[in-house]
ModelCIF file with pLDDT and N, C-alpha, C, O atoms, coordinates in Angstrom:
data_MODEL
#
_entry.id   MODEL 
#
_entity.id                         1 
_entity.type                       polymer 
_entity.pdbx_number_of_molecules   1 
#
_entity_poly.entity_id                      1 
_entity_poly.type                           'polypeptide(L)' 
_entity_poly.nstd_linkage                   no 
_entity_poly.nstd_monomer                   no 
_entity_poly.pdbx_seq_one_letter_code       
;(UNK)(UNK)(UNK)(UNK)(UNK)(UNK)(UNK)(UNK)(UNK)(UNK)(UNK)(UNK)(UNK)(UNK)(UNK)(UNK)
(UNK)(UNK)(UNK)(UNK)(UNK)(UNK)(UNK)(UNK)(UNK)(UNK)(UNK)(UNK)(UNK)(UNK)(UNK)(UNK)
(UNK)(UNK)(UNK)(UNK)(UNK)(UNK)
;
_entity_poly.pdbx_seq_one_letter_code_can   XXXXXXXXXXXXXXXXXXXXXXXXXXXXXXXXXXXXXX 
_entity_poly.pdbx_strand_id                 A 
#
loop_
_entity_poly_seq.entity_id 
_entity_poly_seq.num 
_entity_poly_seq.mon_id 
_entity_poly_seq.hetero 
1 1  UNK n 
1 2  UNK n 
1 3  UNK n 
1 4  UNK n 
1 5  UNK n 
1 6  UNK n 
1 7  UNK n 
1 8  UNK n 
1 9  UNK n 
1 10 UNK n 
1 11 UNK n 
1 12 UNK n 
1 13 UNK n 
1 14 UNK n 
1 15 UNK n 
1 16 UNK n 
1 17 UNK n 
1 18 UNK n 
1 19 UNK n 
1 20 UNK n 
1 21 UNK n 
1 22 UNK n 
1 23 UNK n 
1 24 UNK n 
1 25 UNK n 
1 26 UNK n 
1 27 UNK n 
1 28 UNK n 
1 29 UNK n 
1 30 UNK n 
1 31 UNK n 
1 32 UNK n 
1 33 UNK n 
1 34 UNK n 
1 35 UNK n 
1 36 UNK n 
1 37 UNK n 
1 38 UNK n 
#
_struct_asym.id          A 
_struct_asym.entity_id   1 
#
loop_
_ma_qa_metric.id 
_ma_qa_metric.mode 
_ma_qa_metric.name 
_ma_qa_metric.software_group_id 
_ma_qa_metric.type 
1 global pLDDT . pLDDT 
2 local  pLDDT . pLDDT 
#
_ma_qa_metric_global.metric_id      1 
_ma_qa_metric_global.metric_value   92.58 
_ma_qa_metric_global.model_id       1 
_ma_qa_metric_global.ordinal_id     1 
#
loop_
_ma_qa_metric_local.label_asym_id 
_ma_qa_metric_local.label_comp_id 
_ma_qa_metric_local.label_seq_id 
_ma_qa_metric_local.metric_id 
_ma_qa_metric_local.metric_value 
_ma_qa_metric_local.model_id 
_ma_qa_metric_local.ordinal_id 
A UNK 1  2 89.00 1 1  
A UNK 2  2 86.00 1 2  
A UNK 3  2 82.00 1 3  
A UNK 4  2 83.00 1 4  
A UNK 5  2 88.00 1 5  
A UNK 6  2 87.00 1 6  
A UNK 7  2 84.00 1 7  
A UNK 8  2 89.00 1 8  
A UNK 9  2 94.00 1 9  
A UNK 10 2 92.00 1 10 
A UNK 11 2 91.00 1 11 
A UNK 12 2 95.00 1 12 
A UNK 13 2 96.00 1 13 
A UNK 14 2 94.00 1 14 
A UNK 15 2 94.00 1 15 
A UNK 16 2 96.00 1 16 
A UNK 17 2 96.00 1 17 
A UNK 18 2 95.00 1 18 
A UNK 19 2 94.00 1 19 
A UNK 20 2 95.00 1 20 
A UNK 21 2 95.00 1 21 
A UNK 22 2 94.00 1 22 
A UNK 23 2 93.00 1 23 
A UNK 24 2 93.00 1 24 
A UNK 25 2 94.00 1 25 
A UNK 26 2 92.00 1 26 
A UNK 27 2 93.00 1 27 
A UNK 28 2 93.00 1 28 
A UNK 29 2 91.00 1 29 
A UNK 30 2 94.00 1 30 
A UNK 31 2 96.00 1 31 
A UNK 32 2 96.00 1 32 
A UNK 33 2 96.00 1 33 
A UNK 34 2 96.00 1 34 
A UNK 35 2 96.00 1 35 
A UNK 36 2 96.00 1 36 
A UNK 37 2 95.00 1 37 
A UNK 38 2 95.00 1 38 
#
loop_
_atom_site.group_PDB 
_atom_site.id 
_atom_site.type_symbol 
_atom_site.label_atom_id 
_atom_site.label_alt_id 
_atom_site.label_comp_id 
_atom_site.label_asym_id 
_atom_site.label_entity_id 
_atom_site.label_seq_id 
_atom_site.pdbx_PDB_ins_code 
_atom_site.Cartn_x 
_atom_site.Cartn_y 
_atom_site.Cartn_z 
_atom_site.occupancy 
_atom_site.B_iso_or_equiv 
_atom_site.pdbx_formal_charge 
_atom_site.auth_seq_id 
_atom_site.auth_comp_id 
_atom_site.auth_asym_id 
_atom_site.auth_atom_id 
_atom_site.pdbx_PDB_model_num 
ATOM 1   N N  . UNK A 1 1  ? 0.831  -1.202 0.000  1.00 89.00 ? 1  UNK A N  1 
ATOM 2   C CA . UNK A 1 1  ? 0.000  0.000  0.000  1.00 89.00 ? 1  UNK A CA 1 
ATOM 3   C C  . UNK A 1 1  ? 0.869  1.257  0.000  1.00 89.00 ? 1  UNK A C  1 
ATOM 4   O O  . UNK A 1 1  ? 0.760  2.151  -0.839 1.00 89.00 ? 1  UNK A O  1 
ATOM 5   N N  . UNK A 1 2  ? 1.448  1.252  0.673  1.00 86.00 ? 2  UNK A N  1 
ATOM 6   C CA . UNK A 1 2  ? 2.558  2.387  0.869  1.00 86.00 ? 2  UNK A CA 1 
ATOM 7   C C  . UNK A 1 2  ? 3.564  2.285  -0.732 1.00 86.00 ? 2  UNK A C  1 
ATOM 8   O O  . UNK A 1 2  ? 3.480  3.120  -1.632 1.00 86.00 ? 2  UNK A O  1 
ATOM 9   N N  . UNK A 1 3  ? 4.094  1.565  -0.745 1.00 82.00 ? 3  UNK A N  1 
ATOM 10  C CA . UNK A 1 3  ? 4.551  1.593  -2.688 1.00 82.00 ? 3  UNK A CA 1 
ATOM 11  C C  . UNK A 1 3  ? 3.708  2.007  -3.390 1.00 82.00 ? 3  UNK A C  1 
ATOM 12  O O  . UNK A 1 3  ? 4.155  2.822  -4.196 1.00 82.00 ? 3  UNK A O  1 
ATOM 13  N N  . UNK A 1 4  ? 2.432  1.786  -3.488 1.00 83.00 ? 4  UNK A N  1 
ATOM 14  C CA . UNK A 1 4  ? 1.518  1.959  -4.848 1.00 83.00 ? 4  UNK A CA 1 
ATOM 15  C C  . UNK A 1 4  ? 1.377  3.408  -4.015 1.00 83.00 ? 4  UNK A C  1 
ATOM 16  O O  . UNK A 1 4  ? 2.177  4.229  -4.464 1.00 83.00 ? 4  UNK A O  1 
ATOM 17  N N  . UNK A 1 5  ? 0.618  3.891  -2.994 1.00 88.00 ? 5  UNK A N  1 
ATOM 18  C CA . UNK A 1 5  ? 0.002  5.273  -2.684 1.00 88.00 ? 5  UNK A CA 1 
ATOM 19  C C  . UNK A 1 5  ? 1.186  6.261  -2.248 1.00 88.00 ? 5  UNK A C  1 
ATOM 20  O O  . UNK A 1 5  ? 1.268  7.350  -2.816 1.00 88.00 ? 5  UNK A O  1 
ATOM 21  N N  . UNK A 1 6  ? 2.085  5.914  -1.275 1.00 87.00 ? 6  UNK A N  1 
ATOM 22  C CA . UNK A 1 6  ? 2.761  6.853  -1.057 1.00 87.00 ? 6  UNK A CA 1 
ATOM 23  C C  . UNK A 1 6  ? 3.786  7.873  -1.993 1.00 87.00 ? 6  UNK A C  1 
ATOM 24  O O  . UNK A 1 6  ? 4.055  9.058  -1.798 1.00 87.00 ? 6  UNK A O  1 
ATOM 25  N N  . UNK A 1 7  ? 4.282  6.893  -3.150 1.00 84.00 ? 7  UNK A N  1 
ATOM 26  C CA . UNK A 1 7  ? 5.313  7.562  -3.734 1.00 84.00 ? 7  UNK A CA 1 
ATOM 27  C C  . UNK A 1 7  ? 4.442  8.306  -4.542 1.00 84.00 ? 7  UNK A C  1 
ATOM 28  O O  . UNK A 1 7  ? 4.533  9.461  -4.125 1.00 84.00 ? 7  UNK A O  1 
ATOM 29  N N  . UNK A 1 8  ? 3.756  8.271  -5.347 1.00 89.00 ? 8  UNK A N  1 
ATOM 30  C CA . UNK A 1 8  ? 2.590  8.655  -5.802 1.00 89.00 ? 8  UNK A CA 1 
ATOM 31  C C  . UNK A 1 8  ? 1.787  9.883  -5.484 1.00 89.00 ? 8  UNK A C  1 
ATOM 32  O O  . UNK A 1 8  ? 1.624  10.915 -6.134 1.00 89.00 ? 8  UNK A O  1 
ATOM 33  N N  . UNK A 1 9  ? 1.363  9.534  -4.408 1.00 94.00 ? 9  UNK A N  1 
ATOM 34  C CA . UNK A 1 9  ? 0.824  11.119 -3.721 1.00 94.00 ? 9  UNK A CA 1 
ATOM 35  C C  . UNK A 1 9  ? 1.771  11.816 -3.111 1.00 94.00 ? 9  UNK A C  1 
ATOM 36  O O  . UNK A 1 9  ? 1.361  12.905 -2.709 1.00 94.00 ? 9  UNK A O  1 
ATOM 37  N N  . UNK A 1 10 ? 3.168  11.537 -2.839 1.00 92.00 ? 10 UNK A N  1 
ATOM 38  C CA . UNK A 1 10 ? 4.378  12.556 -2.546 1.00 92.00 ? 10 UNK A CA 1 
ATOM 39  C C  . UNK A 1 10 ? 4.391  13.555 -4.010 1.00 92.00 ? 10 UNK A C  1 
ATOM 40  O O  . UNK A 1 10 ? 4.128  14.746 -4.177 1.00 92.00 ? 10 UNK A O  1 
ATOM 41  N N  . UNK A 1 11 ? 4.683  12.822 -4.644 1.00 91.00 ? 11 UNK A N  1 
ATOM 42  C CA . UNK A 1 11 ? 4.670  13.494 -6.686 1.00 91.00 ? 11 UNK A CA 1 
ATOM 43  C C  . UNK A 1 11 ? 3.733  14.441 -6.524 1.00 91.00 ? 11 UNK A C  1 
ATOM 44  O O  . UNK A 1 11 ? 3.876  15.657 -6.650 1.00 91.00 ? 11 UNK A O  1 
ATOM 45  N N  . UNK A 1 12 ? 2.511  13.678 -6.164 1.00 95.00 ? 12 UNK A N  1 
ATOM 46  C CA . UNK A 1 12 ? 1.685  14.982 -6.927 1.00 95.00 ? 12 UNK A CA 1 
ATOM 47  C C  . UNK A 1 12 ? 1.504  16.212 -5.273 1.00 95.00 ? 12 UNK A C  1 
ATOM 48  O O  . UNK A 1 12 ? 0.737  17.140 -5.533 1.00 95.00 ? 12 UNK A O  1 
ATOM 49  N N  . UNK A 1 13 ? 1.857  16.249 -4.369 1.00 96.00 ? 13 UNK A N  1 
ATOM 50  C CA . UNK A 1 13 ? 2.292  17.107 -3.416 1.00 96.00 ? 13 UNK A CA 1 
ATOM 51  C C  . UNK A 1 13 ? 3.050  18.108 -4.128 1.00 96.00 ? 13 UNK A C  1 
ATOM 52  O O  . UNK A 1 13 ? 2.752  19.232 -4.531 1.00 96.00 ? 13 UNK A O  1 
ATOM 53  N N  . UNK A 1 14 ? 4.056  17.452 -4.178 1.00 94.00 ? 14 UNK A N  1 
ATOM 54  C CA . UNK A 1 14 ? 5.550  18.366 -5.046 1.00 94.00 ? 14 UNK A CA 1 
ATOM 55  C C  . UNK A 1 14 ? 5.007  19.146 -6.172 1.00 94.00 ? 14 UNK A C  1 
ATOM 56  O O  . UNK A 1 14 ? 5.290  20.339 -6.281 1.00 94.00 ? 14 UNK A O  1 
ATOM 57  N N  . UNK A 1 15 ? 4.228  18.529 -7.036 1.00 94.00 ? 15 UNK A N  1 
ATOM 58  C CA . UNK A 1 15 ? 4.044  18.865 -8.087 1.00 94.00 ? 15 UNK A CA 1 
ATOM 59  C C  . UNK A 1 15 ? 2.651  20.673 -7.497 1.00 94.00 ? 15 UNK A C  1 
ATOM 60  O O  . UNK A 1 15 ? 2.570  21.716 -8.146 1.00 94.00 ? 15 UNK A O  1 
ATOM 61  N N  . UNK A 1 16 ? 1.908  20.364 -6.252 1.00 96.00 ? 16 UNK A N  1 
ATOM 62  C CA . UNK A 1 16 ? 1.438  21.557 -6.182 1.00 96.00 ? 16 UNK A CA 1 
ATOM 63  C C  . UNK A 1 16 ? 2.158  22.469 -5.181 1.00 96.00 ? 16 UNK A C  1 
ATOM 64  O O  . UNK A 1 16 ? 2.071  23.696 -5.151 1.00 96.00 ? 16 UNK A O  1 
ATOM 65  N N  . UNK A 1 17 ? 2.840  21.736 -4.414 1.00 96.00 ? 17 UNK A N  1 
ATOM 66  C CA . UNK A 1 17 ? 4.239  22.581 -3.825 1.00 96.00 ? 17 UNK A CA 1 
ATOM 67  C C  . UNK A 1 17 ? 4.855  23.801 -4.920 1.00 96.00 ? 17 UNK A C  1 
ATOM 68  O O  . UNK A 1 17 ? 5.320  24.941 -4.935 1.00 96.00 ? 17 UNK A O  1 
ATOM 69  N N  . UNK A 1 18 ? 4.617  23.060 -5.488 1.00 95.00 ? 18 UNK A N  1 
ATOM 70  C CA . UNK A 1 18 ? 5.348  23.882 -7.193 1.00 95.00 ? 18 UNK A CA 1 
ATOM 71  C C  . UNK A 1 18 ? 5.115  25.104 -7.540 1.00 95.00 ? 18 UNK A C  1 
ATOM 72  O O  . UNK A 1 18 ? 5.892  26.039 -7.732 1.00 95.00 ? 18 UNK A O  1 
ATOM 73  N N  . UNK A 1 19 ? 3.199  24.980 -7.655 1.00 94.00 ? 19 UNK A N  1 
ATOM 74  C CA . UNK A 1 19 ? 2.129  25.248 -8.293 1.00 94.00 ? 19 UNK A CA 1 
ATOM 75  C C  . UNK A 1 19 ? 2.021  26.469 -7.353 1.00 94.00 ? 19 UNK A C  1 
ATOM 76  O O  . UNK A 1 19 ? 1.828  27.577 -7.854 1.00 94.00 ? 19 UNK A O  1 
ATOM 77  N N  . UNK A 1 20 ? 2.189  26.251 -5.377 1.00 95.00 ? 20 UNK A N  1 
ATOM 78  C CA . UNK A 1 20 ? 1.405  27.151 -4.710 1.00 95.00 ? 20 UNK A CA 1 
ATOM 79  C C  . UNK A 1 20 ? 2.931  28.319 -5.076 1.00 95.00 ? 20 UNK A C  1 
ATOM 80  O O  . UNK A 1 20 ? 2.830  29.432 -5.593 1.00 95.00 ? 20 UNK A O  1 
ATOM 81  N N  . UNK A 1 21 ? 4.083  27.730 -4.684 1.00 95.00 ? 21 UNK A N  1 
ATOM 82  C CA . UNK A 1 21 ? 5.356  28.618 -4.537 1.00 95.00 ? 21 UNK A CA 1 
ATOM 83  C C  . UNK A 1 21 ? 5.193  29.387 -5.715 1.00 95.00 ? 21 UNK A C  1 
ATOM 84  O O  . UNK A 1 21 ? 5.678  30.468 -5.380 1.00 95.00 ? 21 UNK A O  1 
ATOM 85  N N  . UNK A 1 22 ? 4.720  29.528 -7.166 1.00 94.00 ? 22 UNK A N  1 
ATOM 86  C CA . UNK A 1 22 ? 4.909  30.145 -8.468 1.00 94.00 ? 22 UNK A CA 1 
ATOM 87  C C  . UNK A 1 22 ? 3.700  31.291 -8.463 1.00 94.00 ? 22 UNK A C  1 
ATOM 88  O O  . UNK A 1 22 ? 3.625  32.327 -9.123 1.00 94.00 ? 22 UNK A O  1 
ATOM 89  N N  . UNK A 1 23 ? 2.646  30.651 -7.336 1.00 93.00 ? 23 UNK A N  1 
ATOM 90  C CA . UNK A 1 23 ? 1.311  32.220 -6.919 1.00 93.00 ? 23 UNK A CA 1 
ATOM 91  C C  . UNK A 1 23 ? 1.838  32.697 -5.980 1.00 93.00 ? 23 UNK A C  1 
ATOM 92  O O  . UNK A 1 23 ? 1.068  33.196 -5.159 1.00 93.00 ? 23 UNK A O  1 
ATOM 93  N N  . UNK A 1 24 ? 3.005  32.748 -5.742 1.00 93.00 ? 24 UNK A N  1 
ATOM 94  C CA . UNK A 1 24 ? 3.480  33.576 -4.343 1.00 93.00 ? 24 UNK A CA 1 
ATOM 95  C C  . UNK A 1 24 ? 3.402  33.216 -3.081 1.00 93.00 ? 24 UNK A C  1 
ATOM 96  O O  . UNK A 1 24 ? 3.828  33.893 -2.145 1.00 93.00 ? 24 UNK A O  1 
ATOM 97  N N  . UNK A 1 25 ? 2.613  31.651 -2.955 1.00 94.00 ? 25 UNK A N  1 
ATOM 98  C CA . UNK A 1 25 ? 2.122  31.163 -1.371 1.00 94.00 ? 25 UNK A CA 1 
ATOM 99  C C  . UNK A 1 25 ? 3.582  30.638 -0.818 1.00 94.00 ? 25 UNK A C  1 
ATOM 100 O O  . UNK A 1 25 ? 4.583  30.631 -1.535 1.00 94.00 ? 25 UNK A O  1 
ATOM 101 N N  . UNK A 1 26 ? 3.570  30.134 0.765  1.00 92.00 ? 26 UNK A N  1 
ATOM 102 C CA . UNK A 1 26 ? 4.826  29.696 0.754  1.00 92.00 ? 26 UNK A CA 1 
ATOM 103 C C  . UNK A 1 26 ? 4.120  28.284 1.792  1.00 92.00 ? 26 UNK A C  1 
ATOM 104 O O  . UNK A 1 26 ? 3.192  28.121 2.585  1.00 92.00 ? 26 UNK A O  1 
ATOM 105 N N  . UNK A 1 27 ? 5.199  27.506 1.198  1.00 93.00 ? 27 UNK A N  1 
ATOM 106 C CA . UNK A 1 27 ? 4.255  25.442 2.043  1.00 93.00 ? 27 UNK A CA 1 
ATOM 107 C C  . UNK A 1 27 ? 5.732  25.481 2.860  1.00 93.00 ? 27 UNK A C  1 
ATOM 108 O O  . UNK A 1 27 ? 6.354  24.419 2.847  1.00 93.00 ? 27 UNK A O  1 
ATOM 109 N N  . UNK A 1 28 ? 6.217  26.385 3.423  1.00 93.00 ? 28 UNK A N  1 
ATOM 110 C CA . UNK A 1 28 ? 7.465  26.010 3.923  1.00 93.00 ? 28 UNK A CA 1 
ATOM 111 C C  . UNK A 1 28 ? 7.104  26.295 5.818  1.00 93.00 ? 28 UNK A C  1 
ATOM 112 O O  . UNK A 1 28 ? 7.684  26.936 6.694  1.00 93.00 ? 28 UNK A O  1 
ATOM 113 N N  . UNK A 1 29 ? 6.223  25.687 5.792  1.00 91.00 ? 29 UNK A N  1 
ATOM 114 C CA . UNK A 1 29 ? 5.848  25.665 8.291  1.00 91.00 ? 29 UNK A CA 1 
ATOM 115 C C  . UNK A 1 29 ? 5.787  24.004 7.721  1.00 91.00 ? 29 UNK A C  1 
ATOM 116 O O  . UNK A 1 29 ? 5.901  23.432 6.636  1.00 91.00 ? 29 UNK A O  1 
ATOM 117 N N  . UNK A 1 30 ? 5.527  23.613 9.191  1.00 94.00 ? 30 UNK A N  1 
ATOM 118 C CA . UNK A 1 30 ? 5.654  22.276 9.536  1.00 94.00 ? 30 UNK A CA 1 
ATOM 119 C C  . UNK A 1 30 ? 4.088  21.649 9.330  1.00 94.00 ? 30 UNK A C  1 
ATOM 120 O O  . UNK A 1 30 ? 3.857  20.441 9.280  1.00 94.00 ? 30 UNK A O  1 
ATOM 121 N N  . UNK A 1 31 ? 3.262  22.506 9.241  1.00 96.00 ? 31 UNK A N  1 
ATOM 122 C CA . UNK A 1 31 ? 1.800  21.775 8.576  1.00 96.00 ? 31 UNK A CA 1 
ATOM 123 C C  . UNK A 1 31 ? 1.682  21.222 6.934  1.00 96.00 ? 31 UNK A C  1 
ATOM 124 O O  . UNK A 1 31 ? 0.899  20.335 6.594  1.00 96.00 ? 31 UNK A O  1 
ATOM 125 N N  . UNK A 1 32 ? 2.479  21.825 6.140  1.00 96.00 ? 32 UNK A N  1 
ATOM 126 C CA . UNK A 1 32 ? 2.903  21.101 4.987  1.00 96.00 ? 32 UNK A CA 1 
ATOM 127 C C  . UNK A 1 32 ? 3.542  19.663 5.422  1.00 96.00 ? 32 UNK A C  1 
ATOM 128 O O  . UNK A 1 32 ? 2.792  18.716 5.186  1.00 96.00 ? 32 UNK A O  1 
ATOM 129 N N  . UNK A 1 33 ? 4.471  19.421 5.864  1.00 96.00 ? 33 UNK A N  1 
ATOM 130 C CA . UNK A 1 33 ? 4.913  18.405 6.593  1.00 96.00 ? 33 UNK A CA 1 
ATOM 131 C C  . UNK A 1 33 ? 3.947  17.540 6.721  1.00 96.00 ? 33 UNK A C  1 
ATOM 132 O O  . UNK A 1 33 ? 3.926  16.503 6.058  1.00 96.00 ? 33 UNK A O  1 
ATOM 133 N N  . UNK A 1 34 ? 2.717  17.967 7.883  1.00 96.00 ? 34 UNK A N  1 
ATOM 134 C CA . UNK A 1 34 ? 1.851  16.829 8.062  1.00 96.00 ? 34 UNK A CA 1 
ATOM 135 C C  . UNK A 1 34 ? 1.091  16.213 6.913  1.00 96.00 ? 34 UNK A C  1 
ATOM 136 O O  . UNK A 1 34 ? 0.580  15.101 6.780  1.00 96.00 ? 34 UNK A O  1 
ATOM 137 N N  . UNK A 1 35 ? 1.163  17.210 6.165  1.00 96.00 ? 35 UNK A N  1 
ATOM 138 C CA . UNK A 1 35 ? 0.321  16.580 5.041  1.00 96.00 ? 35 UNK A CA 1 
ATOM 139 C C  . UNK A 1 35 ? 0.756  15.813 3.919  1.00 96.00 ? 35 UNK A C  1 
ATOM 140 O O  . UNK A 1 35 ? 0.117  15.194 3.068  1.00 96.00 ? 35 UNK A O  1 
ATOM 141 N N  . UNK A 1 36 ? 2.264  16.025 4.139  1.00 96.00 ? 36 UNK A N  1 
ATOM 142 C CA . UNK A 1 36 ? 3.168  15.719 3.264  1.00 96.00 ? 36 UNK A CA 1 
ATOM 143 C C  . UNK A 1 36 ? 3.466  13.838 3.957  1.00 96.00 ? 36 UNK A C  1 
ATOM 144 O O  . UNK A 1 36 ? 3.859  12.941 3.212  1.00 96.00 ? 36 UNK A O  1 
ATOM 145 N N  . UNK A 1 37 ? 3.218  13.661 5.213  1.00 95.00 ? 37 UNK A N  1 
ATOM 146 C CA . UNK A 1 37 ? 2.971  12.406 5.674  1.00 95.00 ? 37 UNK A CA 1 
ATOM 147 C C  . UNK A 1 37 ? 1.325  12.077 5.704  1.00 95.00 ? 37 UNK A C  1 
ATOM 148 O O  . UNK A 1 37 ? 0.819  11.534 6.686  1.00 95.00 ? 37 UNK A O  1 
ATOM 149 N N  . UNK A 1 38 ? 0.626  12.423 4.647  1.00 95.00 ? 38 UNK A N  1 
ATOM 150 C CA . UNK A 1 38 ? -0.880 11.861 4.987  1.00 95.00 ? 38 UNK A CA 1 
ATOM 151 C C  . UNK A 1 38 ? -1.689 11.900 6.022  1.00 95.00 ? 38 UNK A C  1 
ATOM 152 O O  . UNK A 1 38 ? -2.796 11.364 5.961  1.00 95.00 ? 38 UNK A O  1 
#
């Protein structure tokens, strides 16, 4: 479960990590984190 879902939904994290940093937001406190562990 963790192979098929985790690496997977890390990607697409990153991928709006991306998305928020390029509108000016910033995912850089430790509540990104939690979410970044599900």
């Amino acid at each position: 479960k963790f192979e098929r879902l985790g690496i997977r939904y890390w990607m697409i994290l990153t991928f709006l990590s991306i998305l928020l940093l390029a509108e000016g937001k910033s995912v850089f406190n430790w509540h990104s984190l939690v979410h970044f562990l599900g």
